[in-house]
PDB file of N, CA and C in Angstrom:
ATOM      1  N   UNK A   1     -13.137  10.085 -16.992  1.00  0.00           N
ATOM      2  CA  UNK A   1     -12.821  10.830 -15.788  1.00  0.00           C
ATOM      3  C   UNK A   1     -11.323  11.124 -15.755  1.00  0.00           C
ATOM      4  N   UNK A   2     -11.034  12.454 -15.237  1.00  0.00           N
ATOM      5  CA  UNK A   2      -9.373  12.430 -15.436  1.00  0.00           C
ATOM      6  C   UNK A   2      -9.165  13.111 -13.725  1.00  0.00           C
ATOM      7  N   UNK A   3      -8.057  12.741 -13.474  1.00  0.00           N
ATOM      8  CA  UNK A   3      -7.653  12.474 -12.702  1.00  0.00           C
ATOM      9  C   UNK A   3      -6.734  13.578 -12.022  1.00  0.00           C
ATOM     10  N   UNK A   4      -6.759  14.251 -11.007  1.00  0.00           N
ATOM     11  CA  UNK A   4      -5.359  15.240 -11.170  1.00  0.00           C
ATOM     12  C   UNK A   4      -4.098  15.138 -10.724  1.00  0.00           C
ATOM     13  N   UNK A   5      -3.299  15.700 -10.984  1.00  0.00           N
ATOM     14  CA  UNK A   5      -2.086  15.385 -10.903  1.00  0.00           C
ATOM     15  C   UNK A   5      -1.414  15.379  -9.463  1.00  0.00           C
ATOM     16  N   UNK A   6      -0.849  14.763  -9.468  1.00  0.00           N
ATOM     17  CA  UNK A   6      -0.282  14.398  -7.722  1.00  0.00           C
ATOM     18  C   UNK A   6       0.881  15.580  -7.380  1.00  0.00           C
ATOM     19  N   UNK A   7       0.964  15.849  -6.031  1.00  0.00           N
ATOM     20  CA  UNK A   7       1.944  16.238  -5.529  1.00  0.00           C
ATOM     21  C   UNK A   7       3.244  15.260  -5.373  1.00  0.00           C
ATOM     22  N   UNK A   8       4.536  15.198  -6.293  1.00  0.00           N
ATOM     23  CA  UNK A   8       5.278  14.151  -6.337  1.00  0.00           C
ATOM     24  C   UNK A   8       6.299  14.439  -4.488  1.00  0.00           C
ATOM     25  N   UNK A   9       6.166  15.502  -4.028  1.00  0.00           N
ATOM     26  CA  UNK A   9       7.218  16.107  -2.701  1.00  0.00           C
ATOM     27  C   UNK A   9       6.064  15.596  -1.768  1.00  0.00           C
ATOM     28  N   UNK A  10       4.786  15.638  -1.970  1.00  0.00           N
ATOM     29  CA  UNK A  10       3.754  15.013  -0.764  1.00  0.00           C
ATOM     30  C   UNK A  10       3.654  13.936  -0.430  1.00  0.00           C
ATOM     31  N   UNK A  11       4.379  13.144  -1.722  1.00  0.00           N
ATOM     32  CA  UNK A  11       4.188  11.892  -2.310  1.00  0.00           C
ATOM     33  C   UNK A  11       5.214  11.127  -1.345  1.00  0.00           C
ATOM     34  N   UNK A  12       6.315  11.520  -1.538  1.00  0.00           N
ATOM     35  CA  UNK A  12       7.691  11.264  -0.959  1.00  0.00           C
ATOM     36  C   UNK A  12       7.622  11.360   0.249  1.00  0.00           C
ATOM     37  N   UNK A  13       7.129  12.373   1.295  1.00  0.00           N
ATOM     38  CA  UNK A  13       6.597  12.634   2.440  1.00  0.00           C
ATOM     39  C   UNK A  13       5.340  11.830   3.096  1.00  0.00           C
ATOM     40  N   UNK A  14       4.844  11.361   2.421  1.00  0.00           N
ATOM     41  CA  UNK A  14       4.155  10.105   2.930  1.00  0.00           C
ATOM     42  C   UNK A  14       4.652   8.680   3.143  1.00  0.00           C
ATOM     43  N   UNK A  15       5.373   8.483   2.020  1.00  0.00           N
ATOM     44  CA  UNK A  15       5.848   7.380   1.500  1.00  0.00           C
ATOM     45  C   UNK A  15       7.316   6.901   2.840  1.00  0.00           C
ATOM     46  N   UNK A  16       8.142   8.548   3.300  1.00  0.00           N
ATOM     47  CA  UNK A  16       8.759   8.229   3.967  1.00  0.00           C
ATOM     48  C   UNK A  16       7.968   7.868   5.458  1.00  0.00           C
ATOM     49  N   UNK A  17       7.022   8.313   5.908  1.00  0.00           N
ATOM     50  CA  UNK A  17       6.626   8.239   7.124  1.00  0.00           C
ATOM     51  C   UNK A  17       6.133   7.031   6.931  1.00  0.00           C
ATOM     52  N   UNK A  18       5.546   6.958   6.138  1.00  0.00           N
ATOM     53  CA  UNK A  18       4.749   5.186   6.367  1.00  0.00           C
ATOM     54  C   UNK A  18       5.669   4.326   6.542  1.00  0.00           C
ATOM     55  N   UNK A  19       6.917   4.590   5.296  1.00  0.00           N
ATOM     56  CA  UNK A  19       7.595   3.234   5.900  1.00  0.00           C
ATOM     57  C   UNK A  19       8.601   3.654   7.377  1.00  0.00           C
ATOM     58  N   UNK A  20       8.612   4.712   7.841  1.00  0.00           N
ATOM     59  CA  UNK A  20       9.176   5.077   9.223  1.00  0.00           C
ATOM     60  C   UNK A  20       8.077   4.216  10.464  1.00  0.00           C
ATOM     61  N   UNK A  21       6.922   3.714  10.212  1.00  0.00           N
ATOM     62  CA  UNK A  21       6.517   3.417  11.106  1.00  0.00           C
ATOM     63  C   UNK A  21       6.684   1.392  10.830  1.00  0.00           C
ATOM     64  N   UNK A  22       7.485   0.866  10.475  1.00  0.00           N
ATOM     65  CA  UNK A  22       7.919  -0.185   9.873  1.00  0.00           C
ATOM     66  C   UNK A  22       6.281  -1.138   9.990  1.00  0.00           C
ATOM     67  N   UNK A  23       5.416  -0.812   9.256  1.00  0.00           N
ATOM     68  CA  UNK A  23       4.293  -1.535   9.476  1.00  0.00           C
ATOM     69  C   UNK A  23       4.240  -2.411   8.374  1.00  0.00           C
ATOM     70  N   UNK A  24       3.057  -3.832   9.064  1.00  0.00           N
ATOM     71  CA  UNK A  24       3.165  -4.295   8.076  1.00  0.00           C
ATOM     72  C   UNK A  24       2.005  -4.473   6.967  1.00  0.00           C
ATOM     73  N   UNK A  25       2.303  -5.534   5.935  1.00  0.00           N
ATOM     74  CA  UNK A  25       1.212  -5.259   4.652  1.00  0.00           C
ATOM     75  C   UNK A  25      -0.256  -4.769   5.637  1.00  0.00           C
ATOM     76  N   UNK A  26      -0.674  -3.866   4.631  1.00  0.00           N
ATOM     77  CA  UNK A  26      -2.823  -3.676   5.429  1.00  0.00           C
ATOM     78  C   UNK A  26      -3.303  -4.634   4.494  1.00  0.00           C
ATOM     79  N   UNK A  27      -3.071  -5.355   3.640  1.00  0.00           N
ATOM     80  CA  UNK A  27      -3.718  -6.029   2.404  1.00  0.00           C
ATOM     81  C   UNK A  27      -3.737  -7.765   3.488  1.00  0.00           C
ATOM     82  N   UNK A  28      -2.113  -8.333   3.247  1.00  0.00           N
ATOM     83  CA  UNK A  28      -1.836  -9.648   3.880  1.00  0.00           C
ATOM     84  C   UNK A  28      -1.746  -9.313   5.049  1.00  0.00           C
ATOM     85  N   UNK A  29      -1.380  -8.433   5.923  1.00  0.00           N
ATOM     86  CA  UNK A  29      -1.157  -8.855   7.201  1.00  0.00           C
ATOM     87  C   UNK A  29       0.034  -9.411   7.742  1.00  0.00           C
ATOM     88  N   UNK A  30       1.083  -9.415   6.444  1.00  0.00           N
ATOM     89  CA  UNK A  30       2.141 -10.281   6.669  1.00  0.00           C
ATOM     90  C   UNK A  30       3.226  -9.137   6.771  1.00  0.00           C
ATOM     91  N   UNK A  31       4.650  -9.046   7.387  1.00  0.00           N
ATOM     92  CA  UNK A  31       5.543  -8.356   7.698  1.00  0.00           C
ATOM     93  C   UNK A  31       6.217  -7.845   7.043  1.00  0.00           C
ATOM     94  N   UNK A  32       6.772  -6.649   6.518  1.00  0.00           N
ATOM     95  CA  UNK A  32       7.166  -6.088   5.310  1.00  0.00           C
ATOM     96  C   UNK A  32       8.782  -6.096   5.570  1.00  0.00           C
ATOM     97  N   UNK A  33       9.823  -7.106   4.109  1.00  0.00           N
ATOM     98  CA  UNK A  33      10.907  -6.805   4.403  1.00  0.00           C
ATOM     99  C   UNK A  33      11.105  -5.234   3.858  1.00  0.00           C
ATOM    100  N   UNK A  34      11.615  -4.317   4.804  1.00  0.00           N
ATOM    101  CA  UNK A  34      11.807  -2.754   3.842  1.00  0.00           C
ATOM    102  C   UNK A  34      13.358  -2.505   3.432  1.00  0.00           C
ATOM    103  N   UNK A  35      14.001  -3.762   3.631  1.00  0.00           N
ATOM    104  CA  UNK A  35      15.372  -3.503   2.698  1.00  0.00           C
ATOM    105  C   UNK A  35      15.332  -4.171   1.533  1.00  0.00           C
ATOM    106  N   UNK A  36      14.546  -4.694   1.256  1.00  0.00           N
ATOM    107  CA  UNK A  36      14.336  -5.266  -0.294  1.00  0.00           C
ATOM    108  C   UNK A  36      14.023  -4.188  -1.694  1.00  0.00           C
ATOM    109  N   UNK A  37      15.027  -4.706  -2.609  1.00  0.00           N
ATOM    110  CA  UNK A  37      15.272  -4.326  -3.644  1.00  0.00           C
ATOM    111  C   UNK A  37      13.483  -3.719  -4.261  1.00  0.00           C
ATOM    112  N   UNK A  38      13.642  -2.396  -5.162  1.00  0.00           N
ATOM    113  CA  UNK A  38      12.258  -2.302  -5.108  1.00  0.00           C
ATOM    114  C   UNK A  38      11.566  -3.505  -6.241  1.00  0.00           C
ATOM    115  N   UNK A  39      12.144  -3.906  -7.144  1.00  0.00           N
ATOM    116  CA  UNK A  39      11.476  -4.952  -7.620  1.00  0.00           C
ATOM    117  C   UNK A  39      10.963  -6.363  -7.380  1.00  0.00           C
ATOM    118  N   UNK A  40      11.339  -6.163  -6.007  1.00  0.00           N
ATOM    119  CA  UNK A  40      10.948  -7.670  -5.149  1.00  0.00           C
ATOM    120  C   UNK A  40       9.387  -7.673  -4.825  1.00  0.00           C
ATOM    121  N   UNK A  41       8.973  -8.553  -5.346  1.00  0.00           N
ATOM    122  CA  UNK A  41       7.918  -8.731  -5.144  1.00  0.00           C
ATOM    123  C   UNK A  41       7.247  -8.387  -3.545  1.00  0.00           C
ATOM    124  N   UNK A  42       7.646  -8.720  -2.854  1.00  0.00           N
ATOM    125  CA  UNK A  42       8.024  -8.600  -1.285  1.00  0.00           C
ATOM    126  C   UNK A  42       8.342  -7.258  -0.692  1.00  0.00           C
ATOM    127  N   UNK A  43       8.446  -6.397  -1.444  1.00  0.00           N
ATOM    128  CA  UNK A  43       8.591  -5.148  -1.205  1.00  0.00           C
ATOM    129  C   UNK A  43       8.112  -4.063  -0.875  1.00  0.00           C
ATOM    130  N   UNK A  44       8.300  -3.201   0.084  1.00  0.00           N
ATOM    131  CA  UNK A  44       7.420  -2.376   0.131  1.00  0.00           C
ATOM    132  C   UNK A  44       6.991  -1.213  -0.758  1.00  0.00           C
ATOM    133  N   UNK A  45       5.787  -0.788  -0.776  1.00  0.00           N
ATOM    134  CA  UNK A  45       4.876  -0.133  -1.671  1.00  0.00           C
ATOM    135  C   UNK A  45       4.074   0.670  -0.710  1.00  0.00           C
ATOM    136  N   UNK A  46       3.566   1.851  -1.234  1.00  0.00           N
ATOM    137  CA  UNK A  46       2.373   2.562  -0.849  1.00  0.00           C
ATOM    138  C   UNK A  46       1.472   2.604  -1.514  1.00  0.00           C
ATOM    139  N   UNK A  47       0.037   1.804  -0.800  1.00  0.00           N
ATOM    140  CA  UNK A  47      -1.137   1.569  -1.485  1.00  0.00           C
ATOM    141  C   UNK A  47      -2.015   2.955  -1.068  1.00  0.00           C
ATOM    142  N   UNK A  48      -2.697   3.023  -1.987  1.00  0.00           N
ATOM    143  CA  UNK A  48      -4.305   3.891  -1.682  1.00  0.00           C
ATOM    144  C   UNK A  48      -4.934   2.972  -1.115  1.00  0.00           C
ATOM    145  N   UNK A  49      -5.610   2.986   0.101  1.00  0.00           N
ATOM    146  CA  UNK A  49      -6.812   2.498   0.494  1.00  0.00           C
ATOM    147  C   UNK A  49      -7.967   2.110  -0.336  1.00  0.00           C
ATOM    148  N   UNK A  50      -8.488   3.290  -0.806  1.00  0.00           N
ATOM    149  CA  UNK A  50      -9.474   3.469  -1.129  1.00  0.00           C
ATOM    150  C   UNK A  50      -8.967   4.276  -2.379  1.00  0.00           C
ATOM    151  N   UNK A  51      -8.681   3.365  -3.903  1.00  0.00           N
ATOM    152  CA  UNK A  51      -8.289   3.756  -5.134  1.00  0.00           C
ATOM    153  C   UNK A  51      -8.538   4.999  -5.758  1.00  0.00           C
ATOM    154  N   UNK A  52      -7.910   5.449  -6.068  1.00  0.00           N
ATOM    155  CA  UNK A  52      -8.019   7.053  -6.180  1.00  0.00           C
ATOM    156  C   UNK A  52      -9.021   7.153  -7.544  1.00  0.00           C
ATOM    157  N   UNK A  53      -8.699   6.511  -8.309  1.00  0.00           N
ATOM    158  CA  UNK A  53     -10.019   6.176  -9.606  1.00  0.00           C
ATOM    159  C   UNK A  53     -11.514   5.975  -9.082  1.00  0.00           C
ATOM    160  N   UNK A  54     -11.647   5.211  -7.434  1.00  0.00           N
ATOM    161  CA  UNK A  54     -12.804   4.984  -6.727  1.00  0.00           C
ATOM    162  C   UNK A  54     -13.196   6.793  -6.045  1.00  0.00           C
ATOM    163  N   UNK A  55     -12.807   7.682  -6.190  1.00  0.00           N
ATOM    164  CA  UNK A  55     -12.948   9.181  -5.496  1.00  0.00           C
ATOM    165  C   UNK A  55     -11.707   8.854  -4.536  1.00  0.00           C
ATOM    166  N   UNK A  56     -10.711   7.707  -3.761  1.00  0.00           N
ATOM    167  CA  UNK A  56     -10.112   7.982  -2.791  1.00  0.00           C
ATOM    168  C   UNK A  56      -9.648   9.517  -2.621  1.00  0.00           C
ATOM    169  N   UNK A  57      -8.843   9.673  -1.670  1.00  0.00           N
ATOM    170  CA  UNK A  57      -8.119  10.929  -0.976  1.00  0.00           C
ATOM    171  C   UNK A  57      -6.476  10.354  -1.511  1.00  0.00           C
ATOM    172  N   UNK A  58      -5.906  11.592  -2.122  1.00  0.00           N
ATOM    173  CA  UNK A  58      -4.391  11.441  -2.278  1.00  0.00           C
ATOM    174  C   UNK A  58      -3.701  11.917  -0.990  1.00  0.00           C
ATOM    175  N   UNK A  59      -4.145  11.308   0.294  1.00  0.00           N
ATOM    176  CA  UNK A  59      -3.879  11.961   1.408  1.00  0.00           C
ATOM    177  C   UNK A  59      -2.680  10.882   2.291  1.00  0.00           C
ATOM    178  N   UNK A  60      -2.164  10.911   3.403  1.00  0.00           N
ATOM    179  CA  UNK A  60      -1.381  10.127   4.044  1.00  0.00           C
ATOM    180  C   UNK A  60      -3.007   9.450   5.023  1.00  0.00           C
ATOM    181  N   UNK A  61      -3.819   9.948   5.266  1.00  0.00           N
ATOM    182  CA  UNK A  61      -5.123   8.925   5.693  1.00  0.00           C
ATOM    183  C   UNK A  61      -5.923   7.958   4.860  1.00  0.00           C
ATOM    184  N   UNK A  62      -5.316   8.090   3.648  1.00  0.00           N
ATOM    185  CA  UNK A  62      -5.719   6.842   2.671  1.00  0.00           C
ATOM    186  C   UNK A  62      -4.558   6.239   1.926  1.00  0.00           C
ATOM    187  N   UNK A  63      -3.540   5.849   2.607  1.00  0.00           N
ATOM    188  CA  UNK A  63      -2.462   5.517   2.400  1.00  0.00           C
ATOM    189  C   UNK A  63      -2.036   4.335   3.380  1.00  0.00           C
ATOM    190  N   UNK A  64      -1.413   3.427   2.665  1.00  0.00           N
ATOM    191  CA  UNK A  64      -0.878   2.733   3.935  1.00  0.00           C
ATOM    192  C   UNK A  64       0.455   1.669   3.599  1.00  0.00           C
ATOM    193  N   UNK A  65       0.609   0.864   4.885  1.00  0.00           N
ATOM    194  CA  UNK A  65       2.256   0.185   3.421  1.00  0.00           C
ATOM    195  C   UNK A  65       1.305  -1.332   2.729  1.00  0.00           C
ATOM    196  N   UNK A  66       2.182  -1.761   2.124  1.00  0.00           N
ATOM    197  CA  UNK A  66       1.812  -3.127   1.331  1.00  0.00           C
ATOM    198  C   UNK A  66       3.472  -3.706   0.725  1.00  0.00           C
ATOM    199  N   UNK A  67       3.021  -4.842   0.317  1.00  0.00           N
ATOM    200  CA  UNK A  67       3.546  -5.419  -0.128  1.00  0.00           C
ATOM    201  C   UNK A  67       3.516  -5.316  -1.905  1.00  0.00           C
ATOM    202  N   UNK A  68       4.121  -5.125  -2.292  1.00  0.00           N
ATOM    203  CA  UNK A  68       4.632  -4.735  -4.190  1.00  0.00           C
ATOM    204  C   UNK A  68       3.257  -5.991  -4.675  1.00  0.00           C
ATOM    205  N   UNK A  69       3.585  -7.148  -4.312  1.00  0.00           N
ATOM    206  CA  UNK A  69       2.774  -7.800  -5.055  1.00  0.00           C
ATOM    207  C   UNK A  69       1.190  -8.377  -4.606  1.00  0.00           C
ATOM    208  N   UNK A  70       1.044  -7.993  -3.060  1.00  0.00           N
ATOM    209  CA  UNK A  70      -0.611  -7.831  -2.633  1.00  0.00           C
ATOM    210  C   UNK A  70      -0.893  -6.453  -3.257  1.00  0.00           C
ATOM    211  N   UNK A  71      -0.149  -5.387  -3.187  1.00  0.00           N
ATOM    212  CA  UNK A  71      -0.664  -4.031  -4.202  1.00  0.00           C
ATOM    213  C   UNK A  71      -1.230  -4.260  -5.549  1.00  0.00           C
ATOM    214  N   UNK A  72      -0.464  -5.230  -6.000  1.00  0.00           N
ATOM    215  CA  UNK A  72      -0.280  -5.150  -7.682  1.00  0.00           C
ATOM    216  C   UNK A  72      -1.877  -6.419  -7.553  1.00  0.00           C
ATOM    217  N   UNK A  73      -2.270  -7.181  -6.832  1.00  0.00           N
ATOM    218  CA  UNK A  73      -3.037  -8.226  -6.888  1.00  0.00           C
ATOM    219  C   UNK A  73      -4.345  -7.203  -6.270  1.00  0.00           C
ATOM    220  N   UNK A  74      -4.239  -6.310  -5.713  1.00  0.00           N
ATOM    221  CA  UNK A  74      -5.647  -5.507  -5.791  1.00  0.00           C
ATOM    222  C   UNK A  74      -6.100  -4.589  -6.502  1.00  0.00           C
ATOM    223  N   UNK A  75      -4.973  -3.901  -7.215  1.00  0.00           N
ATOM    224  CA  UNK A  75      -5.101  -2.730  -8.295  1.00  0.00           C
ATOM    225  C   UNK A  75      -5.949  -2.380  -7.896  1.00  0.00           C
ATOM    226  N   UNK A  76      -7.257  -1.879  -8.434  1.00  0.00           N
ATOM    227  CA  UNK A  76      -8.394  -0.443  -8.166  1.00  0.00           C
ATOM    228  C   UNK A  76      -9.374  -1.047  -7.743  1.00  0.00           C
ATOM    229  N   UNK A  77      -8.731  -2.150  -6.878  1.00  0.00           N
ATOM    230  CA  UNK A  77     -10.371  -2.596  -6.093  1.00  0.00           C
ATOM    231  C   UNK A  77     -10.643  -2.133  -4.656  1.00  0.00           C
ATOM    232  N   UNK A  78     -11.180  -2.138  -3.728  1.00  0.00           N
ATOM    233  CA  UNK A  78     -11.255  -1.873  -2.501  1.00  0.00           C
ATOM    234  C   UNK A  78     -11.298  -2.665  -2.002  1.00  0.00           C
ATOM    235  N   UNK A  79     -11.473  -4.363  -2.074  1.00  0.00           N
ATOM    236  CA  UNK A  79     -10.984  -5.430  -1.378  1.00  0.00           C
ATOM    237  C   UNK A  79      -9.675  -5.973  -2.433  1.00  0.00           C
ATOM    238  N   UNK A  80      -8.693  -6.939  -1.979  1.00  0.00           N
ATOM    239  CA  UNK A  80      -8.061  -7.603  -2.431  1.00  0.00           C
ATOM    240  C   UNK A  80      -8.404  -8.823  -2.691  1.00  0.00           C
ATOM    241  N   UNK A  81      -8.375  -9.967  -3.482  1.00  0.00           N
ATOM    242  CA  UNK A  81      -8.731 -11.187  -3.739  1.00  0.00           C
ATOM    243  C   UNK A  81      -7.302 -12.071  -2.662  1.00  0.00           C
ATOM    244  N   UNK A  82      -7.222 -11.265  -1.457  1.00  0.00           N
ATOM    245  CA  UNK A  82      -5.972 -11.995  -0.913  1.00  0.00           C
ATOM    246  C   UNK A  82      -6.634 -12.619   0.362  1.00  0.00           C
ATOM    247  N   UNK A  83      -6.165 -14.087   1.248  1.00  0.00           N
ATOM    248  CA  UNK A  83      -6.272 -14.366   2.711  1.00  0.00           C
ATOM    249  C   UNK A  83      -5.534 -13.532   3.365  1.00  0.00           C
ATOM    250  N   UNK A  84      -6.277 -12.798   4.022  1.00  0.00           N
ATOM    251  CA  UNK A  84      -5.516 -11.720   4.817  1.00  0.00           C
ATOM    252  C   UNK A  84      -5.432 -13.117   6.462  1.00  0.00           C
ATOM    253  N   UNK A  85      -3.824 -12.982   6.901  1.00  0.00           N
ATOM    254  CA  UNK A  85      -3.052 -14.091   7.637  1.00  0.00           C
ATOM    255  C   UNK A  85      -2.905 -13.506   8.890  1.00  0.00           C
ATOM    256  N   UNK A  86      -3.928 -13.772   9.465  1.00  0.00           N
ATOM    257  CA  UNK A  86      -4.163 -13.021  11.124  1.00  0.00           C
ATOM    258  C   UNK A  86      -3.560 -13.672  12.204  1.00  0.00           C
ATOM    259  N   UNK A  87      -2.948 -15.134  12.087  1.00  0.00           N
ATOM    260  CA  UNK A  87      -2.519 -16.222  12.756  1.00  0.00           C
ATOM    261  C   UNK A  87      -3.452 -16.219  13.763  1.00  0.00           C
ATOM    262  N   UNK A  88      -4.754 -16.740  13.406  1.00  0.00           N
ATOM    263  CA  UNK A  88      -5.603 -16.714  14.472  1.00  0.00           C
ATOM    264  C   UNK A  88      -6.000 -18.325  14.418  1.00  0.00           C
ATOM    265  N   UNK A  89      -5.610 -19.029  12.915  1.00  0.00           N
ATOM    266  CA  UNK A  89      -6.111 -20.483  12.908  1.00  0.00           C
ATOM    267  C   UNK A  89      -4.500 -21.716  13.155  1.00  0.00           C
ATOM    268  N   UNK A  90      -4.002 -20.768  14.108  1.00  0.00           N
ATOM    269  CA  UNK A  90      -2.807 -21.625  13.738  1.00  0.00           C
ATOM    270  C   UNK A  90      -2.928 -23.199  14.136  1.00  0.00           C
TER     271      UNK A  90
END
């Protein structure tokens, strides 16, 4: 299956609004530092929802922020193998 090529200016335009709305990981649930270096694990990232290899949408409605390394720990799945941290058992 091949894949088509992204809009890299749509790309950027998503990427800025998401992190304009300072949200945090959709994966952990946990708070995104967004001044961190981009190789910090801890960092923010824009995930696909719903993996674009899975049919997702290259859209800003299947987009959301994450964390560099809950991203990298779900790659092309549609769940993450992560405890998503609701502080509901504190």
């Amino acid at each position: 299956m091949s894949l088509k090529p992204r809009n890299t200016n749509q790309r950027d335009k998503d990427r800025a609004r998401i992190r304009a709305t300072g949200a945090a990981c959709h994966i952990c649930g946990e708070p995104i530092d967004y001044t961190l270096d981009w190789l910090n694990p801890r960092s923010f990232v824009v995930d696909h929802v719903v993996p674009l290899i899975k049919q997702g949408a290259d859209n800003i409605g299947n987009k959301a922020a994450a964390h560099r390394e809950c991203n990298s720990k779900k790659r092309a799945r549609l769940v993450a193998p992560i405890i998503r941290r609701s502080g509901a058992l504190k």
